[in-house]
Protein backbone atom coordinates (compact mmCIF):
# COMPACT_ATOMS: atom_id res chain seq x y z
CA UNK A 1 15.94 16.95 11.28
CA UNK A 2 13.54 14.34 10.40
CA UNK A 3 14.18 10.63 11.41
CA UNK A 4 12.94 7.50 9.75
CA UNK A 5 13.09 5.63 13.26
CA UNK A 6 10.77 7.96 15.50
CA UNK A 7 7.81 7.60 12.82
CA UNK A 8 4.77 5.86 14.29
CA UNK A 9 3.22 5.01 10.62
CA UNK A 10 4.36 1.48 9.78
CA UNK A 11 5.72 0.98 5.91
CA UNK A 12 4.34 -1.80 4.02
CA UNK A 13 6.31 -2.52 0.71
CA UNK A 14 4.51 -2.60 -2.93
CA UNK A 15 5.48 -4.95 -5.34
CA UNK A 16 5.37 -8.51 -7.01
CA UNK A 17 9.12 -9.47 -7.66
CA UNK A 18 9.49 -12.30 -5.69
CA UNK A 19 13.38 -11.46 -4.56
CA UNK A 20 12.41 -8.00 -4.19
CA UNK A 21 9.45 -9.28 -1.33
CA UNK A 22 11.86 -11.11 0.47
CA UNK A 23 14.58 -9.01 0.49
CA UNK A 24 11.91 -6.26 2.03
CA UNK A 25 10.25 -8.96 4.13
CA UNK A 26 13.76 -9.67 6.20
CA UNK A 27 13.86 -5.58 6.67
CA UNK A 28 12.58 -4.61 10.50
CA UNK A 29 11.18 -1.82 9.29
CA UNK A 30 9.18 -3.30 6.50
CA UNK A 31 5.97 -4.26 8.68
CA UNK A 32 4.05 -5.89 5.38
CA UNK A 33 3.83 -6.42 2.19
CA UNK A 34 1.02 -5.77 -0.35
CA UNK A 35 0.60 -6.47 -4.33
CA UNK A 36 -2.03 -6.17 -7.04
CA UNK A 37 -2.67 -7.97 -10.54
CA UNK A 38 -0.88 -5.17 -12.21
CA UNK A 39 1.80 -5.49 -10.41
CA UNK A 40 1.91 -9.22 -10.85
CA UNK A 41 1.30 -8.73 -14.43
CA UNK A 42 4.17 -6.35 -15.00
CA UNK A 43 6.52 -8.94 -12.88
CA UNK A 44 5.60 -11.80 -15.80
CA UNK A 45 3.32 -13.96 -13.56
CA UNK A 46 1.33 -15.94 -14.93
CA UNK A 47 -0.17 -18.36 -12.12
CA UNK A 48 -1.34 -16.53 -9.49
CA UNK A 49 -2.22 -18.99 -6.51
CA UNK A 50 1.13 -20.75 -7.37
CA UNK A 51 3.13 -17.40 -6.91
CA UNK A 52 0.74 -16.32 -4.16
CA UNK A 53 1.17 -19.45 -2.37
CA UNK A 54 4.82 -19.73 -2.90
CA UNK A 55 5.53 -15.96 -1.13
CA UNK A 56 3.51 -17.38 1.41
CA UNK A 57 5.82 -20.03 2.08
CA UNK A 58 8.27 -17.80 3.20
CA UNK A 59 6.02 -14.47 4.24
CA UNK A 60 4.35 -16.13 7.11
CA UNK A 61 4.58 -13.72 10.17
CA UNK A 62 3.65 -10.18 8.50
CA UNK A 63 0.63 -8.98 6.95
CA UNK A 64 0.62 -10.10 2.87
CA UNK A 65 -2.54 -8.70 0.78
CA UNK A 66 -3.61 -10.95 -2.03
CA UNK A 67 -6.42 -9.10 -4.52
CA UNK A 68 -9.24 -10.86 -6.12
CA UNK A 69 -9.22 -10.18 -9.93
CA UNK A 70 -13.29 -11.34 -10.74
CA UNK A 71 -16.09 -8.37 -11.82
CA UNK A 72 -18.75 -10.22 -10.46
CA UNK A 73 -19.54 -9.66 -6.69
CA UNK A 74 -20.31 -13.47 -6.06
CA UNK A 75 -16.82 -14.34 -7.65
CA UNK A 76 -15.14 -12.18 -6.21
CA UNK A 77 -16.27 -13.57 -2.91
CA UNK A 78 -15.54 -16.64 -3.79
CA UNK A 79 -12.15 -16.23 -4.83
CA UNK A 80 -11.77 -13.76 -1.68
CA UNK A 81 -12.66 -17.13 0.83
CA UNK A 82 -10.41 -19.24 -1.83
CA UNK A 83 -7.41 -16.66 -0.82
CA UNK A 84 -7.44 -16.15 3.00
CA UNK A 85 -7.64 -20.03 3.40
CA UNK A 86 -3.54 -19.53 2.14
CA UNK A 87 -2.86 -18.03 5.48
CA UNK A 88 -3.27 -16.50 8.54
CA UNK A 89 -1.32 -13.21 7.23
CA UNK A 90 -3.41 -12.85 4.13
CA UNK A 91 -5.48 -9.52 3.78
CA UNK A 92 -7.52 -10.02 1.02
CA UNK A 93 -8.19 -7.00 -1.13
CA UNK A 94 -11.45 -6.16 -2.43
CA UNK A 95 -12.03 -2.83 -4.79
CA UNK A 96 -14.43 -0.67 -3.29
CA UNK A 97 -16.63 -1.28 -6.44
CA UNK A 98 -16.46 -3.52 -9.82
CA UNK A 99 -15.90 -2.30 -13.33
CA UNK A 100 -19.58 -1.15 -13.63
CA UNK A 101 -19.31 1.01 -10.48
CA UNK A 102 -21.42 -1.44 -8.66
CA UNK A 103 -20.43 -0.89 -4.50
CA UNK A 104 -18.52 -4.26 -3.03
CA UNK A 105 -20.28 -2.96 0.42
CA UNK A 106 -22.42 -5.92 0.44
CA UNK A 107 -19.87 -8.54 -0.36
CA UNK A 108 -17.24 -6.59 2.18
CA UNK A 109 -20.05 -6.85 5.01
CA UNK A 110 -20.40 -10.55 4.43
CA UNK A 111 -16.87 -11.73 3.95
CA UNK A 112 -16.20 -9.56 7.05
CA UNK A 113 -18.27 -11.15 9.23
CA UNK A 114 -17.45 -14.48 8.33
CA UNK A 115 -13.83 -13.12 10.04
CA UNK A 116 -12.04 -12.42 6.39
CA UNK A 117 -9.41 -10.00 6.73
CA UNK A 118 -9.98 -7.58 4.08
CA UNK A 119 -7.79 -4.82 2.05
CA UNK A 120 -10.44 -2.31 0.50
CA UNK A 121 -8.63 -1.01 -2.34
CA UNK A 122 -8.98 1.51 -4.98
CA UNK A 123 -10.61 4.04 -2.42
CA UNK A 124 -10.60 7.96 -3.48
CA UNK A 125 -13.48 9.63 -1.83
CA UNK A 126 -14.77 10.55 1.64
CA UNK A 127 -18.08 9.05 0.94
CA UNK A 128 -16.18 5.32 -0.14
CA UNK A 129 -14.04 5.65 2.72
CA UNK A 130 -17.46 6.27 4.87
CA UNK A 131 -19.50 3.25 3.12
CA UNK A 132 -16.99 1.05 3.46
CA UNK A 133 -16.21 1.55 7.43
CA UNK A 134 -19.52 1.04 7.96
CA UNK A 135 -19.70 -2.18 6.32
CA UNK A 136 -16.66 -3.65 8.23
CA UNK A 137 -16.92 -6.16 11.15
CA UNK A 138 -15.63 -4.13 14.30
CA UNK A 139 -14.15 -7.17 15.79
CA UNK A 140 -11.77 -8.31 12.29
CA UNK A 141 -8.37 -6.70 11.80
CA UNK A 142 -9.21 -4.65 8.32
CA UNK A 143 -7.34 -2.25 5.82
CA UNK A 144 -9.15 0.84 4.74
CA UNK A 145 -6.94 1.63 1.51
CA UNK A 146 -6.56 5.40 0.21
CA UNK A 147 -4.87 6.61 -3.28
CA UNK A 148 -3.73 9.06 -1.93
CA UNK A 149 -1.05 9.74 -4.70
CA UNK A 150 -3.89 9.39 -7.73
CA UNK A 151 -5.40 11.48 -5.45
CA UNK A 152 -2.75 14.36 -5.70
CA UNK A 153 -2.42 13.73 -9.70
CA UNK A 154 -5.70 15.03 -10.29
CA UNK A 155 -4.18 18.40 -8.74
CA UNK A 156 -5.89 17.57 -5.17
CA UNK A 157 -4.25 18.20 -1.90
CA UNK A 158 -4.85 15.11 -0.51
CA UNK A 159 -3.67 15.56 3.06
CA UNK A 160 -7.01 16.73 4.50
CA UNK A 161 -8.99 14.09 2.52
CA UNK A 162 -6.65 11.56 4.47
CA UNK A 163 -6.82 13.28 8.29
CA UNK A 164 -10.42 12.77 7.50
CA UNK A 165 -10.57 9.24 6.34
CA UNK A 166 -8.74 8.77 9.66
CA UNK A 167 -10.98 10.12 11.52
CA UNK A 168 -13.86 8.44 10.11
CA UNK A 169 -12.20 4.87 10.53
CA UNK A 170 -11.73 4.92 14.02
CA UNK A 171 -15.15 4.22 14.35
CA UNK A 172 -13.63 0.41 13.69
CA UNK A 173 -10.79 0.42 16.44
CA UNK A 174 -9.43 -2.58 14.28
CA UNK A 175 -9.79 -0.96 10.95
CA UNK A 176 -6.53 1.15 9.65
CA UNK A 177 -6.23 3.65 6.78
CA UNK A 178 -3.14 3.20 4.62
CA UNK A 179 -1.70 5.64 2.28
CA UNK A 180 -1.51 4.66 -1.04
CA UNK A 181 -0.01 5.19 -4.14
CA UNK A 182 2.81 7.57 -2.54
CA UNK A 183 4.75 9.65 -4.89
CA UNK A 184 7.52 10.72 -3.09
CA UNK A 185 9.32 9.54 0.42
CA UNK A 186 8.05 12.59 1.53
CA UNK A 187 4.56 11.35 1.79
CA UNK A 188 5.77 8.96 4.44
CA UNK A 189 5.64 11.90 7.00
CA UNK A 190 2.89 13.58 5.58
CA UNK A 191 1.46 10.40 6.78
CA UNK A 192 2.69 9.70 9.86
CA UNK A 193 1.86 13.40 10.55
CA UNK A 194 -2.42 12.94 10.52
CA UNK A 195 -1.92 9.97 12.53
CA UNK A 196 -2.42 7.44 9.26
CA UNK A 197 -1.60 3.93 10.27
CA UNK A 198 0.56 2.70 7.32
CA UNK A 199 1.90 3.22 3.89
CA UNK A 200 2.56 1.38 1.13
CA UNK A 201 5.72 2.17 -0.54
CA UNK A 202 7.30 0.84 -3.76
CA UNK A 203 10.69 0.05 -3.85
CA UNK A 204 11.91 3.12 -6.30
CA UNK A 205 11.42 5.15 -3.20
CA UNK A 206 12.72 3.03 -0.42
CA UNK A 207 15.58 3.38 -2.12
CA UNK A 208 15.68 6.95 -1.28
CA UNK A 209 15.46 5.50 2.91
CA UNK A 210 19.07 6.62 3.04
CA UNK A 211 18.71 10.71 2.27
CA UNK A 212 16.36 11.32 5.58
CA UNK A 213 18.18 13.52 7.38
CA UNK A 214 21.05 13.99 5.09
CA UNK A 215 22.68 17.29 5.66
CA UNK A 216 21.38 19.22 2.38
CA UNK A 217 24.88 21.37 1.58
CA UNK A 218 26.05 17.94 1.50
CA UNK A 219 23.16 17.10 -0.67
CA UNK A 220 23.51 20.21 -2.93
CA UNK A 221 27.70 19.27 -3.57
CA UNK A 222 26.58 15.73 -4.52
CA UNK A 223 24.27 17.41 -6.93
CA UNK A 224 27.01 19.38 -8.07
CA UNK A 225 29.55 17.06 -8.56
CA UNK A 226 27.08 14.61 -10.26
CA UNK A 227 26.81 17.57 -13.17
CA UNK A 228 30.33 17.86 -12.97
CA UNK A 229 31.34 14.24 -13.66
CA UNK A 230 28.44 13.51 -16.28
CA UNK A 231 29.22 16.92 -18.68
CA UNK A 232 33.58 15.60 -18.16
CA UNK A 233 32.69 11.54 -18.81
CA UNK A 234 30.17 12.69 -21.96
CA UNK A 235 33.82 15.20 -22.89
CA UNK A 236 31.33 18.33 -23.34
CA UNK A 237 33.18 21.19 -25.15
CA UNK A 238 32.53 24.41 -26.29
């Protein structure tokens, strides 16, 4: 019987709804919070360092990563040392290149040793995962971000790609690998199984928290009766 409260991986929740963050920020199990410009998009924002900074207000004591949103390495740098000024919880994410496929390595190696906490996002290969480590700062806390769910959409077990990126990360003892992009709640042990430090999870499927370990006869009638009540309420007839 699995159980939510033996895992070792730590869940960070996905989103930009302010309410939402705070309701999942004032959950003991949520141990961060992440976002993204598409995200922040979808949510209707439309000034970022005001909404950024206003989270921040109340998100002080867990981790809170806070993209950049510039195509040009410089900017983005900029913007990246404009960001963790906002606090001492702030990961900043970084993609692991720009639109033109250009590597961030270079700007990740500097911002990193001038003690930025960084978020590489956007990661989907062995060799990213590989460049990237080795352009981290073994003595700053870092993220090491994996799509693992765009990953499986393209018909790709990614479960050994992950164990792998694990592996290769602990060569940065302050470096972890998160999951991301889960599809199901599933994913949270597959995780937790290889040893993956955390995973970000959106709030569609924390909602689904309550079926671990739910007796599945149980599960099956509920199923049943769902059927049952929807084909009566819609008065079906043949």
């Amino acid at each position: 019987m699995k159980n939510i409260n033996l895992l070792n991986v730590k869940i960070f929740a996905d989103g930009a709804d302010k309410n939402g963050m705070i309701d999942m920020y004032n959950k003991s199990f949520i141990k961060g919070l992440t976002t993204n410009p598409t995200l922040m998009k979808k949510a209707g924002i439309t000034d970022y360092e005001w909404f950024a900074k206003d989270v921040l207000s109340i998100i002080r004591d867990k981790p809170l990563s806070l993209e950049v949103f510039s195509d040009d390495l410089e900017e983005m740098k900029r913007q990246a040392l404009k960001i963790t000024a906002w606090g001492d919880n702030v990961y900043v994410k970084i993609p692991v290149t720009n639109t033109k496929k250009e590597s961030t390595c270079r700007i990740i190696s500097e911002l990193s040793n001038q003690g930025v906490k960084l978020n590489i996002t956007a990661i989907m290969t062995l060799g990213q995962v590989k460049a990237v480590v080795d352009s981290l700062n073994p003595s700053v806390s870092s993220f090491v971000s994996v799509f693992a769910g765009r990953i499986a959409d393209t018909g790709i077990d990614p479960l050994p790609l992950m164990a792998e990126a694990v592996q290769i990360t602990k060569a940065k003892p302050l470096a972890e690998v998160i999951w991301s992009s889960p599809r199901e709640l599933l994913n949270i042990f597959h995780a937790d199984s290889i040893g993956c430090q955390i995973i970000t999870v959106t709030n569609d499927i924390l909602k689904k928290l309550s079926f671990v370990g739910y007796d599945l006869d149980e599960y099956s009638l509920d199923t049943v009766k769902m059927f049952y009540n929807d084909a009566s309420t819609a008065g079906y007839s043949l």
